[in-house]
Protein backbone atom coordinates (compact mmCIF):
# COMPACT_ATOMS: atom_id res chain seq x y z
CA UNK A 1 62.59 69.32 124.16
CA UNK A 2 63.47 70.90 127.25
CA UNK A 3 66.41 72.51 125.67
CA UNK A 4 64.00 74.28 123.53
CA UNK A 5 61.70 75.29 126.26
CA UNK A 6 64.61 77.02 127.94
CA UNK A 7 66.15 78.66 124.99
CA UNK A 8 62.31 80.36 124.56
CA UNK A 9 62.51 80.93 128.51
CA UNK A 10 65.59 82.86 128.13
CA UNK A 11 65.08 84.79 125.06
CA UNK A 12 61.46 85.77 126.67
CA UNK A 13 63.31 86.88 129.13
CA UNK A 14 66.41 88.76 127.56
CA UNK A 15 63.30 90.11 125.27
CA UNK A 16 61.60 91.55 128.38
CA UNK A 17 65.00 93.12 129.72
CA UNK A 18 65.43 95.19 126.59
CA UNK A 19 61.84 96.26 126.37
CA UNK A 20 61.69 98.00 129.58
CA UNK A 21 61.97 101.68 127.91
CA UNK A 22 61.44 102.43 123.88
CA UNK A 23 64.18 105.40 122.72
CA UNK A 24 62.33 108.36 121.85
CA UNK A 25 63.57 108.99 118.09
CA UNK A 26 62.25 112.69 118.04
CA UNK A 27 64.58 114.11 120.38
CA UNK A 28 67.38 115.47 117.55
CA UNK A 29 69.79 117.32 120.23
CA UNK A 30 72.46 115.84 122.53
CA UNK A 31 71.92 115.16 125.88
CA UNK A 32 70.16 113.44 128.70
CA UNK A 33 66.32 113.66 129.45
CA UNK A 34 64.53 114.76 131.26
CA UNK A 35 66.05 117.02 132.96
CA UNK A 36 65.27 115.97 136.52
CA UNK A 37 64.17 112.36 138.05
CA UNK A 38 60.66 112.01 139.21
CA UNK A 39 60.11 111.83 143.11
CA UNK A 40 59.90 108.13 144.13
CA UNK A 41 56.80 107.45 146.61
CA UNK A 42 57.49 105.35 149.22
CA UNK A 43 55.68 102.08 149.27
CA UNK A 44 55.23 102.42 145.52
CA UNK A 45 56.38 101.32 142.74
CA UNK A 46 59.13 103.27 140.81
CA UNK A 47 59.74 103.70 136.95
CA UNK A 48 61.80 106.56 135.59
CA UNK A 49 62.76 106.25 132.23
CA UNK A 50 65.42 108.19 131.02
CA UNK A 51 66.16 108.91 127.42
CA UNK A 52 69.86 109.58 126.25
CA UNK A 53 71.05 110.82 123.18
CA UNK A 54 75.38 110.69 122.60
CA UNK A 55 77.29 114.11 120.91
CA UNK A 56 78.89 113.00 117.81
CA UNK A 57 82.29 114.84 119.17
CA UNK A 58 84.31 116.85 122.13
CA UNK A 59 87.16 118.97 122.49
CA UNK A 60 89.76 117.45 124.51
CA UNK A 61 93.37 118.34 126.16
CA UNK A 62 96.29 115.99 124.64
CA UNK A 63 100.07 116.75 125.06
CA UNK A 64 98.79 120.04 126.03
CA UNK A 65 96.90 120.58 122.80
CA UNK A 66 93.10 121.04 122.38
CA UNK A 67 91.83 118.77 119.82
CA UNK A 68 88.34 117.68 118.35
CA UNK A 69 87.75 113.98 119.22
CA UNK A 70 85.28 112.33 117.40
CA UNK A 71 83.20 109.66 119.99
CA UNK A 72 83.04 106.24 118.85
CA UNK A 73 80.76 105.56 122.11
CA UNK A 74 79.57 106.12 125.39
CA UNK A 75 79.48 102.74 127.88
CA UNK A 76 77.06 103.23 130.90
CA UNK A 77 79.31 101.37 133.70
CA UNK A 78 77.22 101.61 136.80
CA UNK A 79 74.65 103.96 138.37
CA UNK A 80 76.12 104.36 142.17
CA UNK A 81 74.29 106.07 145.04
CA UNK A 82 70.67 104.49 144.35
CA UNK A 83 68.70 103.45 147.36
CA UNK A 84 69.03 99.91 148.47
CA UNK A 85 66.69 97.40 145.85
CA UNK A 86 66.96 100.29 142.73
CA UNK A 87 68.04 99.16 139.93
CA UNK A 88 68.92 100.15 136.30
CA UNK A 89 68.51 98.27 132.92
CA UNK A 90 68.99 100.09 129.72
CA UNK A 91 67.51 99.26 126.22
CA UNK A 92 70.86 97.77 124.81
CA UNK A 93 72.11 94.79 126.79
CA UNK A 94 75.50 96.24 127.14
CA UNK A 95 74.67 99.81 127.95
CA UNK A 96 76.77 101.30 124.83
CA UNK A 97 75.73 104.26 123.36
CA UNK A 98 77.06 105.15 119.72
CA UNK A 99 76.57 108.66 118.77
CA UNK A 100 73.38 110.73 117.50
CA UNK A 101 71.01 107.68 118.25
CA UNK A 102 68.67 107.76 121.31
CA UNK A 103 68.30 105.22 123.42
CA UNK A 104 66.57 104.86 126.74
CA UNK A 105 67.61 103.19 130.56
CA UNK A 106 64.71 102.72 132.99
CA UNK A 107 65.20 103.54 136.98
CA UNK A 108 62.95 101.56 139.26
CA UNK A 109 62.75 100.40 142.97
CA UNK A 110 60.53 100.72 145.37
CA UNK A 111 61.77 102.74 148.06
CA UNK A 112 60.82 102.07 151.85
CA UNK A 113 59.98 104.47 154.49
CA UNK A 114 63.19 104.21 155.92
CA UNK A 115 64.90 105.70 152.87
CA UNK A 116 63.11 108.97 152.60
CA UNK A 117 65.60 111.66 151.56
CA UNK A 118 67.64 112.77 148.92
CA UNK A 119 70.23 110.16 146.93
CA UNK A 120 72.99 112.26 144.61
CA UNK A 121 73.53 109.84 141.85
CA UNK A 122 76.78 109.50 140.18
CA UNK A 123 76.89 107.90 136.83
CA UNK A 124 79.74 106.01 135.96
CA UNK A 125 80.60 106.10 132.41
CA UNK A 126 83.53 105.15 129.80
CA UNK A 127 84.20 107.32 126.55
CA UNK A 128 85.69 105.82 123.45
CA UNK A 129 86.84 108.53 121.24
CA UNK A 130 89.28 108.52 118.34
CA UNK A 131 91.10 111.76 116.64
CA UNK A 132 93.77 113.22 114.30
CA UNK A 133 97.12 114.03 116.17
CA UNK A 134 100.08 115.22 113.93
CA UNK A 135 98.19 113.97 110.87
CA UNK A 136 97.84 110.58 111.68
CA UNK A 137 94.18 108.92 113.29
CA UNK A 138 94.76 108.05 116.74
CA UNK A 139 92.57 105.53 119.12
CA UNK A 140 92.32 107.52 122.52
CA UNK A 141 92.40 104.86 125.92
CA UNK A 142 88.74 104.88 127.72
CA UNK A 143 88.42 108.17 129.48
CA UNK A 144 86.49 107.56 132.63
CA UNK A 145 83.80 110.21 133.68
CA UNK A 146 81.58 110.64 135.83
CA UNK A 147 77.85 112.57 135.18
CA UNK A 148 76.81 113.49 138.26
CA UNK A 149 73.49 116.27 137.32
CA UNK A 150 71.04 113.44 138.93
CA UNK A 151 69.54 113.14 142.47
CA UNK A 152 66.85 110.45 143.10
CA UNK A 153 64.63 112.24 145.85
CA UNK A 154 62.77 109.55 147.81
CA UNK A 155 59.37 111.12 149.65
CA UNK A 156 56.65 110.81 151.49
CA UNK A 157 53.65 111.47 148.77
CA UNK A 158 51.38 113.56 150.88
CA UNK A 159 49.91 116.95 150.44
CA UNK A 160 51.29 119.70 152.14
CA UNK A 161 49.37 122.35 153.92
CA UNK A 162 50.04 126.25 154.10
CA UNK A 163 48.31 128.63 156.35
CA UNK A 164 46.57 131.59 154.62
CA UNK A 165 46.27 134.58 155.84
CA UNK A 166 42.26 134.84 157.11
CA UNK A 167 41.89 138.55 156.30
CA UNK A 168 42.12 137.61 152.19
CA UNK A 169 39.03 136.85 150.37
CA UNK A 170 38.85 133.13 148.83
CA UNK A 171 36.24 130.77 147.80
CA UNK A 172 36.59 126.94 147.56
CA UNK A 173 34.52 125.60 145.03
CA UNK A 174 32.73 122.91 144.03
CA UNK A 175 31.88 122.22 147.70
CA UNK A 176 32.21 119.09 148.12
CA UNK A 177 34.59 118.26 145.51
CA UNK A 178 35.47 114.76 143.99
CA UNK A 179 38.31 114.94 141.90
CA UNK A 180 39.02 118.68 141.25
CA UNK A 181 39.39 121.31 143.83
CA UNK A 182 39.77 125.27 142.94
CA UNK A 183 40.22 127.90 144.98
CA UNK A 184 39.58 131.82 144.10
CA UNK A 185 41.42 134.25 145.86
């Protein structure tokens, strides 16, 4: 009986892993979105989601000829340069990506105040691509790559102030304001 229990606890578990993020099936183009990561607060918790979506091909240099390689998939190795205590699951166990389906990997953490700044992020990947040289179908080794277009910018949350110039006319309105604040100028 216990074996059972555990089996459920695991699968509960492995269930809860996956769920983290759900693909977004309308986006129909290539690529990796959104285009930029959130801001993470500090002291709070942090949940990007990002949603990825593999090109069915590339060009690539062999024996000094460019050829068209058709991707078989797209492994997700590691994200390096998170804060300390961010993490990374994506919506597939393994983090393999076949081509022209979405799927989704979820960035959370929650950042302390000692790790304000900016973190470059450098995601490590492996491409599996096959293609036709001198007539004949040919399985290319893993090409390593890196996609470095994301920076994780950890902040402080608070509202900045500007000085305006006192000889412009402005009204603040409603006075006193709850939840929305507009001013004329």
């Amino acid at each position: 009986m216990k074996k059972i229990y555990v089996a459920i606890l695991f699968t509960a578990i492995a269930f809860g892993l996956k769920a983290q993020c759900t693909p977004d099936n309308s986006l129909n183009q290539p690529g990796y979105y959104p285009e930029q990561l959130d801001t993470a607060q500090i002291a709070q918790a942090y949940n990007m989601v990002l949603q990825l979506r593999i090109p069915t091909d590339t060009m690539v240099t062999f024996l000094g000829q460019t050829i068209k390689a058709d991707i078989d998939s797209i492994k997700l190795v590691s994200v390096n340069g998170m804060p300390s205590g961010f993490t990374y699951v994506c919506n597939v166990p393994t983090c393999t990506f076949e081509p022209m389906q979405t799927y989704c990997a979820v960035i959370s953490g929650t950042a302390t105040a000692q790790q304000q700044g900016v973190y470059p992020l450098k995601l490590a990947i492996l491409a599996y691509a096959h293609g036709t040289i001198f007539g004949s179908t040919t399985n290319f080794p893993p090409q390593p790559d890196t996609i470095d277009r994301f920076s994780l910018v950890v902040g402080q949350g608070s509202v900045g102030i500007q000085t305006v110039d006192a000889n412009k006319n402005f009204k603040i309105f409603p006075n006193p304001a709850n939840d929305i604040l507009r001013i004329w100028i």
